[in-house]
Structures are given as C-alpha cells and as structure tokens.
N, C-alpha and C. Protein backbone atom coordinates (compact mmCIF):
# COMPACT_ATOMS: atom_id res chain seq x y z
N UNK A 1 80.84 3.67 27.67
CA UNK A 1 79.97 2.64 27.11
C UNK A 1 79.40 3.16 25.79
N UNK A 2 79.39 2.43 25.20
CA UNK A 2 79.02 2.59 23.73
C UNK A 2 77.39 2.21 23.37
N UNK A 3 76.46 3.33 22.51
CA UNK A 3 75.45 3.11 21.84
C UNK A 3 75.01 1.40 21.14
N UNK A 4 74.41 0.92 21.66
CA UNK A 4 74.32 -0.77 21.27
C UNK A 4 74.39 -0.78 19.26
N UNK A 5 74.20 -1.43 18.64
CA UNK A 5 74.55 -1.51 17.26
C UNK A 5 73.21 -1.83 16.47
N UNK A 6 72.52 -2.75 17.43
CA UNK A 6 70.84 -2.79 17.19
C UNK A 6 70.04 -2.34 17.87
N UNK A 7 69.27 -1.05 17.14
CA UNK A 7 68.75 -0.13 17.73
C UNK A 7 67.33 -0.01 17.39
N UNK A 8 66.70 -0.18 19.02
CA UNK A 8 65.19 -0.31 19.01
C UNK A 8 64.83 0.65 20.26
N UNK A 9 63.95 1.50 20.81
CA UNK A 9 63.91 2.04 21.20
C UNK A 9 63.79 1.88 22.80
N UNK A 10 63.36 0.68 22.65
CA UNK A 10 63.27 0.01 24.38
C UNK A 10 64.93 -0.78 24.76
N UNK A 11 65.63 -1.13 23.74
CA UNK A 11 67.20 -1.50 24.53
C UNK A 11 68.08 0.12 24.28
N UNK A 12 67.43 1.05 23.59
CA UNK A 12 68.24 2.25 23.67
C UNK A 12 67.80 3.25 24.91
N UNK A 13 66.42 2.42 24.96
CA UNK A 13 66.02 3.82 26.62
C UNK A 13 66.54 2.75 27.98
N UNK A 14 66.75 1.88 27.57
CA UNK A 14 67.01 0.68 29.15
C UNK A 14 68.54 0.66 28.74
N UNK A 15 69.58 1.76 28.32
CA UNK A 15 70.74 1.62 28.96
C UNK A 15 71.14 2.48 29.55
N UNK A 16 72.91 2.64 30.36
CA UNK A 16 73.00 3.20 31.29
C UNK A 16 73.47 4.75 30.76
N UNK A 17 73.88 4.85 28.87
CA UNK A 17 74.10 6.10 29.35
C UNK A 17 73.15 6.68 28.98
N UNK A 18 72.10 6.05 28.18
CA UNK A 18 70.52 7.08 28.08
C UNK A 18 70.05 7.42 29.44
N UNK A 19 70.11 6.80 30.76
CA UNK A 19 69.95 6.97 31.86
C UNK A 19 70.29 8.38 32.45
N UNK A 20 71.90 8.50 31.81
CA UNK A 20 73.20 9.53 32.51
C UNK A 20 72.74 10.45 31.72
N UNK A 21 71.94 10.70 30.86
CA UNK A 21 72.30 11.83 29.34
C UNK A 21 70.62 12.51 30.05
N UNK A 22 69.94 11.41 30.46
CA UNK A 22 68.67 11.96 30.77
C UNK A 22 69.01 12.91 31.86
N UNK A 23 69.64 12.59 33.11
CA UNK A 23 69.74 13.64 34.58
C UNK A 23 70.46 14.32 34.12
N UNK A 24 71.65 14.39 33.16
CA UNK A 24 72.42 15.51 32.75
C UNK A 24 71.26 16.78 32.28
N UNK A 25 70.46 16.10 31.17
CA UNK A 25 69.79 17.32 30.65
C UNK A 25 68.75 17.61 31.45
N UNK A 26 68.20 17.03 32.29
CA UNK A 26 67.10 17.53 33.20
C UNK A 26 67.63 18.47 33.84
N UNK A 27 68.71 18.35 34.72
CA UNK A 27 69.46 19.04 35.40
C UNK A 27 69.88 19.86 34.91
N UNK A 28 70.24 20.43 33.67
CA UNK A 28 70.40 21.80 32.89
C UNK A 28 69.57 22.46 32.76
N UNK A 29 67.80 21.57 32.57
CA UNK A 29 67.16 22.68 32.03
C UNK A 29 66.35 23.04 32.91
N UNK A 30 66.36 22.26 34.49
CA UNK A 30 65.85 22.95 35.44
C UNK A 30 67.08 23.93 36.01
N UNK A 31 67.96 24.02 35.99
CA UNK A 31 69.25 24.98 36.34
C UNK A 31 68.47 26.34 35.35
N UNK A 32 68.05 26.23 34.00
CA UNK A 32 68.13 27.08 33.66
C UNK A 32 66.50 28.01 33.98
N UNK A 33 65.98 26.90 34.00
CA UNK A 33 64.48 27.33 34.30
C UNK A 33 64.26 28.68 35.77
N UNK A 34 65.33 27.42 37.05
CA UNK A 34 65.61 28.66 38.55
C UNK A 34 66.00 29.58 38.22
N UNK A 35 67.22 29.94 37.17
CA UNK A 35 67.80 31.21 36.69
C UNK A 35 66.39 32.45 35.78
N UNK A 36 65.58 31.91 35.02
CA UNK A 36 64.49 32.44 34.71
C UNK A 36 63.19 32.70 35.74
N UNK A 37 63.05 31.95 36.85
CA UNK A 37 62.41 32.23 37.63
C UNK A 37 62.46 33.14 39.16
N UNK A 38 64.06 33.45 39.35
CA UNK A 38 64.47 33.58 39.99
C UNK A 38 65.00 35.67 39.31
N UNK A 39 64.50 35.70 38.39
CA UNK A 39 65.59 36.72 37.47
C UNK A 39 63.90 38.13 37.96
N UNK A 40 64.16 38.88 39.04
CA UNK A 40 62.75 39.88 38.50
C UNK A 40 61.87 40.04 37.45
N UNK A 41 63.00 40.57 36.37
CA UNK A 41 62.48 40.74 35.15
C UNK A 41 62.22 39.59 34.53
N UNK A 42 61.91 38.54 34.78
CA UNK A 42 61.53 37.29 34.16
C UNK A 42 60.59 36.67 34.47
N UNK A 43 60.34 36.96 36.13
CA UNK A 43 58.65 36.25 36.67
C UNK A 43 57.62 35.94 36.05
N UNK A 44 57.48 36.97 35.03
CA UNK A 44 56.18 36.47 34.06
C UNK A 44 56.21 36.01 33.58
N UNK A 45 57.56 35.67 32.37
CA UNK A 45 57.72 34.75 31.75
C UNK A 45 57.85 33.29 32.58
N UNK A 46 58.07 33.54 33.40
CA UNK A 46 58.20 32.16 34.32
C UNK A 46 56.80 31.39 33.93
N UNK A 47 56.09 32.54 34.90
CA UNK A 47 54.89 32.31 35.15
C UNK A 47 54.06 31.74 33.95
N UNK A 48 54.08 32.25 32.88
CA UNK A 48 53.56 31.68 31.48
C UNK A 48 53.80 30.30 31.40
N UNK A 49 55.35 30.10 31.48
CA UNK A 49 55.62 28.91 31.65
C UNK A 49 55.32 27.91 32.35
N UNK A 50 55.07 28.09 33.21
CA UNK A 50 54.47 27.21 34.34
C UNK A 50 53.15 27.10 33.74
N UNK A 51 52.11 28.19 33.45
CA UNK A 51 50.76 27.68 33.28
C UNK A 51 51.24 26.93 31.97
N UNK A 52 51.82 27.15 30.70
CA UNK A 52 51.72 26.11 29.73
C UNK A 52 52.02 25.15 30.49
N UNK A 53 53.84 24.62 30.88
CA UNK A 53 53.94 23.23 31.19
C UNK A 53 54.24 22.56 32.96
N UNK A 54 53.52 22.98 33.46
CA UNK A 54 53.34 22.94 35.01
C UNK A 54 53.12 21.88 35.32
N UNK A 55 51.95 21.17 34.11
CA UNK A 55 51.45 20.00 34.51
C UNK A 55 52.36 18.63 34.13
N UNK A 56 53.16 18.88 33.82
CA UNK A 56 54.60 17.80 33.54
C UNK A 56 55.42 17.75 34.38
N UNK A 57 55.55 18.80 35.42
CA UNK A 57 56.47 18.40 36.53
C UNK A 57 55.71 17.87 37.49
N UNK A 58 54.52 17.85 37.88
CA UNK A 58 53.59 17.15 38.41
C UNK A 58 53.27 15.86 38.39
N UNK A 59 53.44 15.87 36.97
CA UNK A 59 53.56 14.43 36.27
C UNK A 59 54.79 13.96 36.70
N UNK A 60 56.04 14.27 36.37
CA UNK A 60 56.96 13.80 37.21
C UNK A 60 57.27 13.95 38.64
N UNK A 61 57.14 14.53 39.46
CA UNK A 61 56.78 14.58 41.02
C UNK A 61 55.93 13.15 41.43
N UNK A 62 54.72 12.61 40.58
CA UNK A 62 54.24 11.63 40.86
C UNK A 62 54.55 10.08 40.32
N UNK A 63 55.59 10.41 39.48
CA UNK A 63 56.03 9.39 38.72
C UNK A 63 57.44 9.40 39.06
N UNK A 64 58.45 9.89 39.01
CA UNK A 64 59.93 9.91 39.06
C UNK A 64 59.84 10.14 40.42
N UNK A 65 60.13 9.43 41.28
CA UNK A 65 60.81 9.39 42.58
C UNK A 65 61.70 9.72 42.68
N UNK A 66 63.21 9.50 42.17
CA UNK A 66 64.61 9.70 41.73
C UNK A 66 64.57 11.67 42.09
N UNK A 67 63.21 12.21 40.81
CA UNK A 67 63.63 13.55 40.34
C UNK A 67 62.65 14.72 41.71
N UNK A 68 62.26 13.56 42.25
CA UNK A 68 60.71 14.43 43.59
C UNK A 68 61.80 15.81 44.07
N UNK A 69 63.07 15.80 44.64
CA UNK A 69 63.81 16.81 45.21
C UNK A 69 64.18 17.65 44.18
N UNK A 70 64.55 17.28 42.97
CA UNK A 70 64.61 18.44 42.17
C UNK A 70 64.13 19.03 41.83
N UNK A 71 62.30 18.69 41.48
CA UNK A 71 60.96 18.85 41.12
C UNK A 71 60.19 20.11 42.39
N UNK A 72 60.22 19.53 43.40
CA UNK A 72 59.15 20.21 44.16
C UNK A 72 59.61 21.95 44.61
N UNK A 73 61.15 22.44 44.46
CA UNK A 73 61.41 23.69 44.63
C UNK A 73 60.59 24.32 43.36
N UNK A 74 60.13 23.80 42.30
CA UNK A 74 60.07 24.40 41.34
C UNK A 74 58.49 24.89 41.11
N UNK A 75 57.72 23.85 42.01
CA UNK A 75 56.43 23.61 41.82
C UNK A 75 55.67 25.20 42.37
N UNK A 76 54.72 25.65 41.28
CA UNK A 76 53.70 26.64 42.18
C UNK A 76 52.23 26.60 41.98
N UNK A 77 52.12 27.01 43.20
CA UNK A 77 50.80 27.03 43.48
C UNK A 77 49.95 28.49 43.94
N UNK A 78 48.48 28.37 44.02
CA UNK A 78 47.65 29.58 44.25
C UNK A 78 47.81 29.32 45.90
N UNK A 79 47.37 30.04 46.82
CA UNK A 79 47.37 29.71 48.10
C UNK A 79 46.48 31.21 48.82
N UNK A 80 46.10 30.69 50.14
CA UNK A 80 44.44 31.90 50.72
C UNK A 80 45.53 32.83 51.48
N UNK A 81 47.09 33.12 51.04
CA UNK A 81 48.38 34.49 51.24
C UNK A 81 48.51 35.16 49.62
N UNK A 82 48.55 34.61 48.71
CA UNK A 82 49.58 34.75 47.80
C UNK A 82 48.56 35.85 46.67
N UNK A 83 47.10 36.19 47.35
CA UNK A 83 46.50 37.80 46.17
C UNK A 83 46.32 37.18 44.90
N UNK A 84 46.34 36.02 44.43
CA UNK A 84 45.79 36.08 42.99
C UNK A 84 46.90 35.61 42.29
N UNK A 85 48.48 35.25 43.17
CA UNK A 85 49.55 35.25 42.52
C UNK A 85 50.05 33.86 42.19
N UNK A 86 50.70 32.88 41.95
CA UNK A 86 51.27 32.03 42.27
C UNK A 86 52.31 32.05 43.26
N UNK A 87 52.76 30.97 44.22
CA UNK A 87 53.69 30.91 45.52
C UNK A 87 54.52 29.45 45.32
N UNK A 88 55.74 29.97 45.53
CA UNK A 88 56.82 28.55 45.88
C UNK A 88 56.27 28.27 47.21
N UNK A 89 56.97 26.77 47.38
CA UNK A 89 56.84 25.89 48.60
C UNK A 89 57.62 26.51 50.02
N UNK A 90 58.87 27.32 49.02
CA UNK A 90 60.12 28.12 49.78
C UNK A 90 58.94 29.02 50.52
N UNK A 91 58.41 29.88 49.65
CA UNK A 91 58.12 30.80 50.33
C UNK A 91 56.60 30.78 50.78
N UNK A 92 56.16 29.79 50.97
CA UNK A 92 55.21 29.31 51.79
C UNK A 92 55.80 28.89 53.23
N UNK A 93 56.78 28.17 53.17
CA UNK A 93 57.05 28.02 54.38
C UNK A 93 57.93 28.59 55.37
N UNK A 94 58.90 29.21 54.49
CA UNK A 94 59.21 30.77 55.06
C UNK A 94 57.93 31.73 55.75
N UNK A 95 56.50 32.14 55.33
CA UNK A 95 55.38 32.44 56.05
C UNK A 95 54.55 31.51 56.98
N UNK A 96 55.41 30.65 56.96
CA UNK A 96 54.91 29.37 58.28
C UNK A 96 54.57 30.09 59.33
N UNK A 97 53.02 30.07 60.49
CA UNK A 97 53.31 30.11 61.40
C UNK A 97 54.48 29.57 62.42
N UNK A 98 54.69 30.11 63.50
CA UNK A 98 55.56 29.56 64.26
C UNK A 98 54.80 28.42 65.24
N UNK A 99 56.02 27.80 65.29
CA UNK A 99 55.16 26.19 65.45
C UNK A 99 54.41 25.22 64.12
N UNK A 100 54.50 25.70 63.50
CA UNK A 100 53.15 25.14 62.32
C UNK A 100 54.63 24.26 61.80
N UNK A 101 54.04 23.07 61.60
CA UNK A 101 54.87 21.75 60.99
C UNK A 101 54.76 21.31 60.08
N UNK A 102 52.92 21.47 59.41
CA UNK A 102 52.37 20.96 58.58
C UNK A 102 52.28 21.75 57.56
N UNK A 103 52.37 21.53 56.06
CA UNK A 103 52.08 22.48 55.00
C UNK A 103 50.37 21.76 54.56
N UNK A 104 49.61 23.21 54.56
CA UNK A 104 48.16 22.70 54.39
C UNK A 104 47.69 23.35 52.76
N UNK A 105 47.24 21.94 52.56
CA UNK A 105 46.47 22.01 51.46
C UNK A 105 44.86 21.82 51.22
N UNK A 106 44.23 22.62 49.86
CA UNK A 106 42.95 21.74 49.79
C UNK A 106 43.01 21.76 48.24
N UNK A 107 41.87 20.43 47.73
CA UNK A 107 41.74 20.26 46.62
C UNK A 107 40.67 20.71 46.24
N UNK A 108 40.52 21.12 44.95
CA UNK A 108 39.13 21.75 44.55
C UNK A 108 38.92 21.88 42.95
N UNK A 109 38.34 21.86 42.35
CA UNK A 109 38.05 22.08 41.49
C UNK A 109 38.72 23.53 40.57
N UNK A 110 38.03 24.25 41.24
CA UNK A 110 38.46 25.59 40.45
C UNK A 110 39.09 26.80 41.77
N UNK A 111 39.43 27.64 41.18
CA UNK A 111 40.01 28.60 42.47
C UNK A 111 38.57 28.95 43.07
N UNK A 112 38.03 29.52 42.62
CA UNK A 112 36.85 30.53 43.38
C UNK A 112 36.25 29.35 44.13
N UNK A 113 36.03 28.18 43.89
CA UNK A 113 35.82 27.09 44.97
C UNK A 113 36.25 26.44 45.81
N UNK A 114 37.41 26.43 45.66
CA UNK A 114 38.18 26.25 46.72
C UNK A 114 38.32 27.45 48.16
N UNK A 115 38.37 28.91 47.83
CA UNK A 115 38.39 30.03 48.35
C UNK A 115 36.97 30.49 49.40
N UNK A 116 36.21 29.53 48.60
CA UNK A 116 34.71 29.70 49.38
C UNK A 116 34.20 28.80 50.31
N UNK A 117 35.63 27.75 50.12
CA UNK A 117 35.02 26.35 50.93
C UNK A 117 35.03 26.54 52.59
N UNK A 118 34.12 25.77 52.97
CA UNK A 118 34.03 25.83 54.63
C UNK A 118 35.01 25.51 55.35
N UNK A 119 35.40 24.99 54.53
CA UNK A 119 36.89 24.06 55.20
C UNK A 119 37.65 25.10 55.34
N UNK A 120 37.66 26.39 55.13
CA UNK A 120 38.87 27.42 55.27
C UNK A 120 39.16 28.23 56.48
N UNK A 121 37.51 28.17 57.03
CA UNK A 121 37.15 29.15 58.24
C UNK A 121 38.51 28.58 59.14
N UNK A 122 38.48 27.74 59.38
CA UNK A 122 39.34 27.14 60.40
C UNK A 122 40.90 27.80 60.75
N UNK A 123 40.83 27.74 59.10
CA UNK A 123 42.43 28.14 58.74
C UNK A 123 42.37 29.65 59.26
N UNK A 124 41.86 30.23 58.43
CA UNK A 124 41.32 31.67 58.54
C UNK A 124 41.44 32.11 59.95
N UNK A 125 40.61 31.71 60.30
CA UNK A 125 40.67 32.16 61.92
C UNK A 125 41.91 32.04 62.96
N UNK A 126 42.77 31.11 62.22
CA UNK A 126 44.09 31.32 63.01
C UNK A 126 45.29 31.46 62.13
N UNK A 127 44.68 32.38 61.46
CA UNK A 127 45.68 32.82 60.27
C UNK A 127 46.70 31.94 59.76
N UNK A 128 46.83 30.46 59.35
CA UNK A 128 47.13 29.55 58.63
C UNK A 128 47.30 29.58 57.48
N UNK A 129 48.11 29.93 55.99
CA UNK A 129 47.87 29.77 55.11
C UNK A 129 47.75 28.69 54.14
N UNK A 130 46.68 27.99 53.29
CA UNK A 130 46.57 27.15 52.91
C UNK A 130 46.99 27.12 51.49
N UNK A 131 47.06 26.30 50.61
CA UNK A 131 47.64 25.99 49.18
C UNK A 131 46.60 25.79 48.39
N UNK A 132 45.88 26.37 47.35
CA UNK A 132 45.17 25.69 46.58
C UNK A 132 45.59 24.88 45.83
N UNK A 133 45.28 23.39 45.72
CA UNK A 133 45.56 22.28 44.30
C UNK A 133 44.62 22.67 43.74
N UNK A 134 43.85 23.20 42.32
CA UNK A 134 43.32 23.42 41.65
C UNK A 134 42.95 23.10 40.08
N UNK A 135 44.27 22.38 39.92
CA UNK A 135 44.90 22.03 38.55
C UNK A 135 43.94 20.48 38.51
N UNK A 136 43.23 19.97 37.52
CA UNK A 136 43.18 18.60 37.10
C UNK A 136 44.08 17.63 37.39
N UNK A 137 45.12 18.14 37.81
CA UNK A 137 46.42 16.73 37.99
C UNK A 137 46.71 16.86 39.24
N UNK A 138 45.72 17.93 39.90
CA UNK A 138 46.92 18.22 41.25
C UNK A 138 46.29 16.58 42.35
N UNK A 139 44.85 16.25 41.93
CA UNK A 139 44.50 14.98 42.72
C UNK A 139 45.79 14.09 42.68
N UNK A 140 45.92 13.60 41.32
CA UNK A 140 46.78 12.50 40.87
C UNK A 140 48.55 13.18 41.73
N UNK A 141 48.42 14.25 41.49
CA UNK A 141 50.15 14.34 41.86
C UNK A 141 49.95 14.29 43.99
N UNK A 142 48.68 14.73 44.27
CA UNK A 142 48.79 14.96 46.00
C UNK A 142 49.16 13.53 46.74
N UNK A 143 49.16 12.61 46.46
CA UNK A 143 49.80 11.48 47.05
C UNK A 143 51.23 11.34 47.49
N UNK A 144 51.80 12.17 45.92
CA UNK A 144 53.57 12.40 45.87
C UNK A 144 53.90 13.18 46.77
N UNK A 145 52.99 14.12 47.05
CA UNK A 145 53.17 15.10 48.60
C UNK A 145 53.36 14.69 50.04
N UNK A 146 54.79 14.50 50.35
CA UNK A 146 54.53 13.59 51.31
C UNK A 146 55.51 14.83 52.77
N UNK A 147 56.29 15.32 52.22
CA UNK A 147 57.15 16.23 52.64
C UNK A 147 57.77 17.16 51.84
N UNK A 148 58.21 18.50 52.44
CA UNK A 148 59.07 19.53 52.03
C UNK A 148 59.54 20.07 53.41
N UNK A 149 60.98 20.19 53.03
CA UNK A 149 61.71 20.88 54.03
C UNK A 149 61.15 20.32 55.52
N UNK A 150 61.21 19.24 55.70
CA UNK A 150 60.60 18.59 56.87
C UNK A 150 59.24 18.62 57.74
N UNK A 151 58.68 19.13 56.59
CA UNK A 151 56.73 19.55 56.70
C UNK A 151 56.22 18.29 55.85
N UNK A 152 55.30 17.90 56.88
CA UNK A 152 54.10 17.03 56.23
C UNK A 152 53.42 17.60 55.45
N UNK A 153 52.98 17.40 54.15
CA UNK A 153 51.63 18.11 53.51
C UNK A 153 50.39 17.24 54.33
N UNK A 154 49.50 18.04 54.64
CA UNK A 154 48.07 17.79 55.21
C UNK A 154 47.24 18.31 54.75
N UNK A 155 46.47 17.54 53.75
CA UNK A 155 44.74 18.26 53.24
C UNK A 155 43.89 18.71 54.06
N UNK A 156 43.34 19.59 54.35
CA UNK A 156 42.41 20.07 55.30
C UNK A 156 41.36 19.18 55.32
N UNK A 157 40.96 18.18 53.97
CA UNK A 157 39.40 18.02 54.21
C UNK A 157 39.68 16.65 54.96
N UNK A 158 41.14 16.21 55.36
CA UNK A 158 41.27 15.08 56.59
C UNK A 158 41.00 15.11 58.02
N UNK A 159 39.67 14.04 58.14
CA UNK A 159 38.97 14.25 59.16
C UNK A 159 39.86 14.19 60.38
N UNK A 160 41.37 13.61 60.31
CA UNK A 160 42.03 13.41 61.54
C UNK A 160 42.68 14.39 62.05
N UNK A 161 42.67 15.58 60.82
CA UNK A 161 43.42 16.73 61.20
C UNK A 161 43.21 17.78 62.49
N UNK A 162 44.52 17.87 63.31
CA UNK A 162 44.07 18.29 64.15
C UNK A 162 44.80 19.95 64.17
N UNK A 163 43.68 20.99 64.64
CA UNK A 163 44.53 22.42 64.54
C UNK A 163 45.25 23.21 65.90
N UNK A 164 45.67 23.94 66.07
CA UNK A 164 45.91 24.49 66.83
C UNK A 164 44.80 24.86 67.73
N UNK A 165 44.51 25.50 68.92
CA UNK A 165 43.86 26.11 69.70
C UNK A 165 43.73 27.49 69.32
N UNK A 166 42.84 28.45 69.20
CA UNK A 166 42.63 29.97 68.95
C UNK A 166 41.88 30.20 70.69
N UNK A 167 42.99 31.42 70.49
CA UNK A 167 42.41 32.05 71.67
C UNK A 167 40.87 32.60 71.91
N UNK A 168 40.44 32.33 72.93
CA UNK A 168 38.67 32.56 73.14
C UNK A 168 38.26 31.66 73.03
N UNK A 169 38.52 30.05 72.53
CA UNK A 169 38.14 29.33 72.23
C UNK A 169 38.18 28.26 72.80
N UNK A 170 36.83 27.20 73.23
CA UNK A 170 36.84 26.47 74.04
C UNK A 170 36.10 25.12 73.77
C-alpha cells in the first residue's frame, strides 16, 4: 500500500502502514532496550533510562492496550525486597510467596512514605513483598494493572483485601 498523495497528518497516522511501521519500530526498540537491560554491564544505564523515560511506558501501559504485554516485562518498580533498588515484575514474582496469587501494591506519594505506611505491618509480618507506585503517573497507570503472569495486582489500601493467616494468630 502506498503513502496517500494528500498529506495531512491525521489521514497519514489513520493508515494501515503507519500502523505496521509503528509495531515494527516499537518492537525494535524495546528488543533493544531488554538487550541493554538484561546486559550486567549495562544495568545502570538501564536504570538511568528508566528514571528519564519510565514515565512513557506507563503512559502507554494505560493507553495502548494492543502494546500492555510488551510494556509490562519492562516496567520497574521500588518494592519493601528490592534495598533501594529498582525490581522487574519477573522477578517479583519469581520471590512470590508460595501460594501468594496476588501481586501487592501501594500508592504513595514519595518512597519514604510509602515505607512508613501502616498498611505495611500486615505485609511485613508475613513476609509478603509489596511494590511501591511512587511515580506521579503510577495513580493514572494502576487501573491498567490488571494482571501479570496470571497474578491479580491488589493495592493494599483495598478494604476487601483479604491476607493470609500468620501463625499465632487469631
């Protein structure tokens, strides 16, 4: 299919191969992004990366439905396991308790507030690890959170949430 002949920017983004040219290059430059994130010697640079443009795949996670599976391996977050570090979803739920179904989150403002919140004891006490959203966008993107790897995301501060049993406890 051929480039139309009158060219305006809304019949050049509403055809099918601006469509095809778009997942082609997305799909390259997250191919190349896993290869940089994935490389030892590159983590930091990852990591840079992510804090500059982190908040655009978020943006798309909550907007592109189509791109949510390509998007969310990529996504990181702070979490009350990960020391100060950033953590994939992979390897959050690779440290899943056994039995644990749910991937738990909380929202907060800033890290050190989130880390202090009451809402954690819970977790804490039955060694649960939780996710900090912390980012300004992470409200707007937590809706798009609906699953990974066949885990519900569950905010802690949901009153319906229900936890496990800890031993001693009655």
């Amino acid at each position: 299919e051929d480039l139309p002949l009158n060219v305006s920017r809304e019949s050049v983004q509403n055809t099918r191969i601006m469509r095809q040219l778009g997942k082609t290059v997305r799909k390259r430059v997250l191919r190349e992004l896993d290869k940089l994130a994935q490389n030892e010697d590159e983590q930091a640079t990852y990591e840079q990366f992510w804090e500059q443009y982190g908040r655009f795949f978020k943006e798309g996670l909550a907007t592109d439905f189509e791109a949510r599976e390509d998007i969310m391996p990529r996504l990181r977050f702070y979490s009350s396991k990960s020391d100060g570090a950033l953590t994939t979803l992979d390897a959050y739920v690779e440290r899943m308790a056994e039995g644990q179904d749910e991937i738990y989150y909380v929202l907060g403002d800033d890290l050190k507030s989130v880390q202090n919140s009451p809402h954690l004891d819970p977790f804490k006490a039955r060694d649960l690890e939780v996710l900090y959203l912390v980012d300004a966008f992470d409200a707007f993107m937590s809706p798009a959170l609906m699953t990974y790897q066949e885990k519900a995301f569950k905010n802690i501060d949901d009153a319906s949430l229900e936890l496990p049993e800890v031993e001693g406890e009655e």
